[in-house]
N, C-alpha and C. Protein backbone atom coordinates (compact mmCIF):
# COMPACT_ATOMS: atom_id res chain seq x y z
N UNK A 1 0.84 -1.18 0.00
CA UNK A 1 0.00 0.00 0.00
C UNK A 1 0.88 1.24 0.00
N UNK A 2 0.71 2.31 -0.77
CA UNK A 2 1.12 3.78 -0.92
C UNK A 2 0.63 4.36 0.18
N UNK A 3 1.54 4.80 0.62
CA UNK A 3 0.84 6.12 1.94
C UNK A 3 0.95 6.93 1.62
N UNK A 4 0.26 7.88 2.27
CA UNK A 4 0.15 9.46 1.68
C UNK A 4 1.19 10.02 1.61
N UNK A 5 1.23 11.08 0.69
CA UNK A 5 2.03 11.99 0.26
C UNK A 5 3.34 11.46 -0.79
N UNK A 6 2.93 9.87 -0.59
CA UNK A 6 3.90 9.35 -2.11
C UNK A 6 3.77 9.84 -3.31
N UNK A 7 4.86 10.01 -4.32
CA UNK A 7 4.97 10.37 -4.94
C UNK A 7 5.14 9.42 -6.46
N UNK A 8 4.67 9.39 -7.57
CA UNK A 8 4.89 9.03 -8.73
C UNK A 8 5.50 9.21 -9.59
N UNK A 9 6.46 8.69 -10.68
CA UNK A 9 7.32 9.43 -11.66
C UNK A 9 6.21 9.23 -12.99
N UNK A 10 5.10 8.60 -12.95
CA UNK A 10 4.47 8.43 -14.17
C UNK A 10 3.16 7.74 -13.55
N UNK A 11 1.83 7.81 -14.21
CA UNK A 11 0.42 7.71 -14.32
C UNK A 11 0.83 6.75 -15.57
N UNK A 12 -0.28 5.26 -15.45
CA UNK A 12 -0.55 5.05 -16.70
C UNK A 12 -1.95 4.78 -16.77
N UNK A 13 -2.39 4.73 -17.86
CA UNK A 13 -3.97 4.57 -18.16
C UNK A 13 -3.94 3.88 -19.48
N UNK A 14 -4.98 3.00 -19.03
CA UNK A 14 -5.50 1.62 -19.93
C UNK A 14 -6.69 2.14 -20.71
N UNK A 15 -6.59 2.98 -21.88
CA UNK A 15 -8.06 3.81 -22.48
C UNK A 15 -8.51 2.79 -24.02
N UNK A 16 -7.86 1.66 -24.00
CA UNK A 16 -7.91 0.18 -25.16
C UNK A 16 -9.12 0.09 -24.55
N UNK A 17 -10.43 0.64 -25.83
CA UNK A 17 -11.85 0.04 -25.61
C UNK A 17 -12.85 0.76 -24.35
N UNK A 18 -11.74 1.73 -23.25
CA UNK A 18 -12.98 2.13 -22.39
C UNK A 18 -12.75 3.87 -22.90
N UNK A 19 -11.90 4.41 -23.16
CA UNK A 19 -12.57 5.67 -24.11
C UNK A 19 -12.33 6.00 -25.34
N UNK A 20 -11.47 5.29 -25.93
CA UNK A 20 -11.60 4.77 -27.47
C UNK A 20 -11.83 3.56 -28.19
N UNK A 21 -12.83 3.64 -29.05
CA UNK A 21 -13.14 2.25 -29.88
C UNK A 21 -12.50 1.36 -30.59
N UNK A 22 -11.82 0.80 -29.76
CA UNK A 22 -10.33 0.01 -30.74
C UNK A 22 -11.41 -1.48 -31.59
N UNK A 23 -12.44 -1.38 -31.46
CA UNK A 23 -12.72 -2.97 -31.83
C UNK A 23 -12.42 -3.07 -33.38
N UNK A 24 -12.52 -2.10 -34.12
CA UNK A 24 -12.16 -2.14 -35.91
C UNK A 24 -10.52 -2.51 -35.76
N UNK A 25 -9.62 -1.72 -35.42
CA UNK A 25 -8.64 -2.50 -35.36
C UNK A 25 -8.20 -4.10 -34.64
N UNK A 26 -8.60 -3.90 -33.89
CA UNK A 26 -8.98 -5.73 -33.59
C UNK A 26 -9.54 -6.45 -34.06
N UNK A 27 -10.61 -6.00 -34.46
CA UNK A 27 -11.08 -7.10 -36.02
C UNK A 27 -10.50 -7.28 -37.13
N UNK A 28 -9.65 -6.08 -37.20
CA UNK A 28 -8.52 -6.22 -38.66
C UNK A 28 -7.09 -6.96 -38.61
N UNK A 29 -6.97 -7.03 -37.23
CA UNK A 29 -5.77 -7.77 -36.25
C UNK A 29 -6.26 -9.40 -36.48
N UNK A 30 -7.21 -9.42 -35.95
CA UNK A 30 -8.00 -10.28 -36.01
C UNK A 30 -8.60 -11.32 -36.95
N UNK A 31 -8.21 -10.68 -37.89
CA UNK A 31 -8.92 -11.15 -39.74
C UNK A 31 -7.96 -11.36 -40.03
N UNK A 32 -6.49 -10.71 -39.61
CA UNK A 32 -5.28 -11.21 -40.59
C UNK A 32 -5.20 -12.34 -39.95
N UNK A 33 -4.99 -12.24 -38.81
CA UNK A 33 -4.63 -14.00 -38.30
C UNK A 33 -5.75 -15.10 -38.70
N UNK A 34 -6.87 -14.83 -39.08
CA UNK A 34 -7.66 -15.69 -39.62
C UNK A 34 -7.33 -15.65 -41.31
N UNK A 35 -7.07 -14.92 -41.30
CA UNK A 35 -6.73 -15.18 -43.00
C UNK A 35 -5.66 -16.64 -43.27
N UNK A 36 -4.55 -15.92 -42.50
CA UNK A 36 -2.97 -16.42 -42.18
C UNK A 36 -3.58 -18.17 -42.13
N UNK A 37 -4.49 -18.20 -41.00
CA UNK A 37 -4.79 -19.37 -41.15
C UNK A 37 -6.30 -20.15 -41.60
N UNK A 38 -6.00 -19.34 -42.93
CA UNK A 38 -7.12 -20.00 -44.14
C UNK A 38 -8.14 -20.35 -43.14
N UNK A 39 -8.69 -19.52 -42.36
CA UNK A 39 -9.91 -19.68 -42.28
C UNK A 39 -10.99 -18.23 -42.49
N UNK A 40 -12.33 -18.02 -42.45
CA UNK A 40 -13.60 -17.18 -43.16
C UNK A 40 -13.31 -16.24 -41.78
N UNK A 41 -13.01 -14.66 -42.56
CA UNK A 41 -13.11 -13.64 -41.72
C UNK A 41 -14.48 -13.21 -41.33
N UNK A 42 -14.02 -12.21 -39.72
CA UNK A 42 -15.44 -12.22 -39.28
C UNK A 42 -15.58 -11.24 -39.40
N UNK A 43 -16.79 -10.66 -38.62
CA UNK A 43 -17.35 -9.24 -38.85
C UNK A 43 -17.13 -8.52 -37.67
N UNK A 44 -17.28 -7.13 -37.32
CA UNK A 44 -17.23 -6.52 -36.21
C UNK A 44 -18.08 -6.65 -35.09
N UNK A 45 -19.73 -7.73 -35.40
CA UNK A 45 -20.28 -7.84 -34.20
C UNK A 45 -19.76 -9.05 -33.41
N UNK A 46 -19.00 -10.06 -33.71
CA UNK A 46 -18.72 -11.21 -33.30
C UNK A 46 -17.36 -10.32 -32.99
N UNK A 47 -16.60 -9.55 -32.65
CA UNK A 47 -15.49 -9.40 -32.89
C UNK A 47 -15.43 -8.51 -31.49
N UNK A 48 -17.15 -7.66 -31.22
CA UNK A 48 -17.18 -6.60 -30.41
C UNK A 48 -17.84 -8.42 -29.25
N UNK A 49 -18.21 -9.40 -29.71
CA UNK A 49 -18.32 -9.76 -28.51
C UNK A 49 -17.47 -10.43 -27.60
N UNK A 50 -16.44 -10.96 -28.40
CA UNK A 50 -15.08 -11.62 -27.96
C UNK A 50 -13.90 -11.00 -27.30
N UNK A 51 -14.10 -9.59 -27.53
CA UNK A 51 -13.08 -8.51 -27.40
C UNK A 51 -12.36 -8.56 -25.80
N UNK A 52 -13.79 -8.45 -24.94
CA UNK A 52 -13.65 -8.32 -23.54
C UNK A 52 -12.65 -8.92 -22.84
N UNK A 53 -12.44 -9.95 -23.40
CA UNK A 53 -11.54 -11.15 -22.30
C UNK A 53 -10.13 -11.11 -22.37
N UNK A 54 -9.33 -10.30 -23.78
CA UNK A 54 -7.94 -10.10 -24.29
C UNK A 54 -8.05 -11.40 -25.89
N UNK A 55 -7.10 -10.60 -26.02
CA UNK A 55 -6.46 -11.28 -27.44
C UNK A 55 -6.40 -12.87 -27.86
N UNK A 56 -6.21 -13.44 -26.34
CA UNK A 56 -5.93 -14.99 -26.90
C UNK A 56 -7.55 -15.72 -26.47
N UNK A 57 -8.45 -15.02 -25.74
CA UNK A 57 -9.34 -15.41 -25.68
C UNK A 57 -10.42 -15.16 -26.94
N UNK A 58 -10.04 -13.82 -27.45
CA UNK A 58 -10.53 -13.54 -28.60
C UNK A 58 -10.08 -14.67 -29.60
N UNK A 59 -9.02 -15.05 -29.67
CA UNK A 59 -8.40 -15.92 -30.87
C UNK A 59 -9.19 -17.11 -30.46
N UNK A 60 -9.13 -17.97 -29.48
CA UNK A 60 -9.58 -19.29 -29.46
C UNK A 60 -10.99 -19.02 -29.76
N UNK A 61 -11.72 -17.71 -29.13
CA UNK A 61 -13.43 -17.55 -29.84
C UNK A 61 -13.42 -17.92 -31.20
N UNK A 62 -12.58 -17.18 -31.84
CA UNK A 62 -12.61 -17.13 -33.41
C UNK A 62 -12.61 -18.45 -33.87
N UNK A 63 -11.62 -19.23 -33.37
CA UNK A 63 -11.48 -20.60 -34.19
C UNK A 63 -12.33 -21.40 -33.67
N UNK A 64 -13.08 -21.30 -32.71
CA UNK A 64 -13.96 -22.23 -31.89
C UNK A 64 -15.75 -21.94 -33.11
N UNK A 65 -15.68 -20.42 -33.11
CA UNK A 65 -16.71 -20.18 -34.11
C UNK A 65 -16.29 -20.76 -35.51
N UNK A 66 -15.36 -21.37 -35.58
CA UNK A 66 -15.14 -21.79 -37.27
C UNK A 66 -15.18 -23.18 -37.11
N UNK A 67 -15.43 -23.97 -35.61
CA UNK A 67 -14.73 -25.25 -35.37
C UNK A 67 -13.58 -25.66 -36.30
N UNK A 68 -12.84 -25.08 -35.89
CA UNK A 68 -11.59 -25.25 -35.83
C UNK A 68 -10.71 -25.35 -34.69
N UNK A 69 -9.83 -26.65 -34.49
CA UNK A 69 -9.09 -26.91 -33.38
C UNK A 69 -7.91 -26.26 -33.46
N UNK A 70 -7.33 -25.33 -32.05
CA UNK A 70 -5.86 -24.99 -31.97
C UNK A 70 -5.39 -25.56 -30.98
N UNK A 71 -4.17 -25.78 -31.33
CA UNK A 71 -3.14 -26.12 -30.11
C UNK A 71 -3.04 -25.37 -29.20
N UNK A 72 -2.62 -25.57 -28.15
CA UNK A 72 -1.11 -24.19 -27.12
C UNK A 72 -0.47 -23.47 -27.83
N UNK A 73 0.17 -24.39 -28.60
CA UNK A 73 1.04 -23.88 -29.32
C UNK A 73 1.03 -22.64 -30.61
N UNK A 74 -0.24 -23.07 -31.12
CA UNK A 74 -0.28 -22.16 -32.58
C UNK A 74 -1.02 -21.08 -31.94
N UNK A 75 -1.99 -21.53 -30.77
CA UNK A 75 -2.16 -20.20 -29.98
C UNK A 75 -1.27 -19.27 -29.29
N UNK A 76 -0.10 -19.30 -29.05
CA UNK A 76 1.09 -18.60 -28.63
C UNK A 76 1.27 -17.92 -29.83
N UNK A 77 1.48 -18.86 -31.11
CA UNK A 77 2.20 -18.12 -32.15
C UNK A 77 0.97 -16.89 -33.02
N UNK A 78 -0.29 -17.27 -32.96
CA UNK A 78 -1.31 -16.35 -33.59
C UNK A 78 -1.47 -15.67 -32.57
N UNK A 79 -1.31 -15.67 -31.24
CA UNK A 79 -1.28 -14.86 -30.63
C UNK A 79 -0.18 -13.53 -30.57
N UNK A 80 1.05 -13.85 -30.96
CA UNK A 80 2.38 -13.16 -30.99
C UNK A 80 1.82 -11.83 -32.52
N UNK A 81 1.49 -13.29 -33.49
CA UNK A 81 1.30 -12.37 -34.91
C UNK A 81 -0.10 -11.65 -34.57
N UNK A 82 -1.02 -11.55 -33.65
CA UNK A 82 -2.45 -10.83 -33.82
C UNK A 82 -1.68 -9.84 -33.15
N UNK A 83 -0.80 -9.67 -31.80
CA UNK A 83 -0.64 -8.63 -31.20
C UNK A 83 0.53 -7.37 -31.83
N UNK A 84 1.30 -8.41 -33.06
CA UNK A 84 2.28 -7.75 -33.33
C UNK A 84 1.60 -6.62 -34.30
N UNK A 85 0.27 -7.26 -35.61
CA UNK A 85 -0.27 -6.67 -36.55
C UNK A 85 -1.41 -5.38 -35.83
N UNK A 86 -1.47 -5.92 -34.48
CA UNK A 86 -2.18 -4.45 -34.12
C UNK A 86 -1.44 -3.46 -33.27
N UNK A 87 -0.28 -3.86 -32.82
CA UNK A 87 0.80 -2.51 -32.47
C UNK A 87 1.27 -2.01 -33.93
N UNK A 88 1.13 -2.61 -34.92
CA UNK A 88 1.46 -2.22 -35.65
C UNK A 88 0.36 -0.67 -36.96
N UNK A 89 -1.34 -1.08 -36.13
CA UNK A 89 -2.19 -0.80 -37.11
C UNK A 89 -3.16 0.24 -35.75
N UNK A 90 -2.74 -0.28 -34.60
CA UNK A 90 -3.62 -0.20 -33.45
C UNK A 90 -4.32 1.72 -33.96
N UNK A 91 -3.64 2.34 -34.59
CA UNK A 91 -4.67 3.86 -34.47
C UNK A 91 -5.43 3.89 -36.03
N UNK A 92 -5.04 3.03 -36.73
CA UNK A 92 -5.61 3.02 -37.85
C UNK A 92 -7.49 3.35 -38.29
N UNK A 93 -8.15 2.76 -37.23
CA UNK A 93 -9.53 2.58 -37.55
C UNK A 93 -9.97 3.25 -36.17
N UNK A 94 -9.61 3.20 -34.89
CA UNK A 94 -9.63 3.46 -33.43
C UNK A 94 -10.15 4.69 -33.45
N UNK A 95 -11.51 5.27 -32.74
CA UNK A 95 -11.75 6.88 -32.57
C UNK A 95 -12.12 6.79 -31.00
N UNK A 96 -12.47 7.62 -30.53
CA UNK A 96 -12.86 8.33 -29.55
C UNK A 96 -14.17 7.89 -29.39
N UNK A 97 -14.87 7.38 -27.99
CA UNK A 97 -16.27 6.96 -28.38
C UNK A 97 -17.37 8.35 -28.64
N UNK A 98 -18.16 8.59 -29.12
CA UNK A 98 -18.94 9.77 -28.91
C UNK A 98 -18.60 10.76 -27.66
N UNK A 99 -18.81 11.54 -27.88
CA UNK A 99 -18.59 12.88 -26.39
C UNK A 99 -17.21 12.94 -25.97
N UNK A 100 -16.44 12.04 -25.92
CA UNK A 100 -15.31 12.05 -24.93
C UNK A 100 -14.58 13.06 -25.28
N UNK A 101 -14.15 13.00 -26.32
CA UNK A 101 -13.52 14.74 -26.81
C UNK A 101 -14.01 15.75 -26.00
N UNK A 102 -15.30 15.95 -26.19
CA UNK A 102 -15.87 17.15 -25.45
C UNK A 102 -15.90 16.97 -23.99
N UNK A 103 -15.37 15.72 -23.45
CA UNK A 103 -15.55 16.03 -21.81
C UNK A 103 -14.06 16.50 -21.76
């Protein structure tokens, strides 16, 4: 526990999905690794419902909706390539949800 009057060299804040809409880039994160592995890309409502849990829970949703079986293993590795293609794309599609600008 911090006691009062401690001091911080840095604040961080987690704003992925609670004041900007990252789910288009995660579905596009998301679609490449389904592409990658020849299976039928999805859409943004299946994409906004999987989102919640993180990336590898999102991934096993995906292939579980295609019945398709993954390993541990290829889940580590589509996991590595989904997270790498959205640090890579992450502001691409991502806005601000309504209002927040203005607060």
């Amino acid at each position: 526990m911090v006691g009062l009057g401690s001091t911080y060299s840095a604040y961080l804040f987690d704003l992925d999905g609670t004041l900007v809409d990252t789910a288009p880039d995660l579905r596009r994160a998301l679609n490449h690794v389904l592409g990658e592995a020849r299976l039928p890309l999805v859409g943004e409502a299946l994409t906004r419902h999987w989102v919640g849990h993180g990336v590898r829970a999102m991934l096993s949703a995906a292939f579980e909706h295609h019945g398709a079986t993954i390993s541990e293993a290829q889940l580590d590795d589509l996991f590595e390539a989904c997270v790498a293609y959205y640090g890579e794309h992450l502001a691409d599609l991502s806005e601000p949800y309504p209002a927040v600008v203005d607060t």
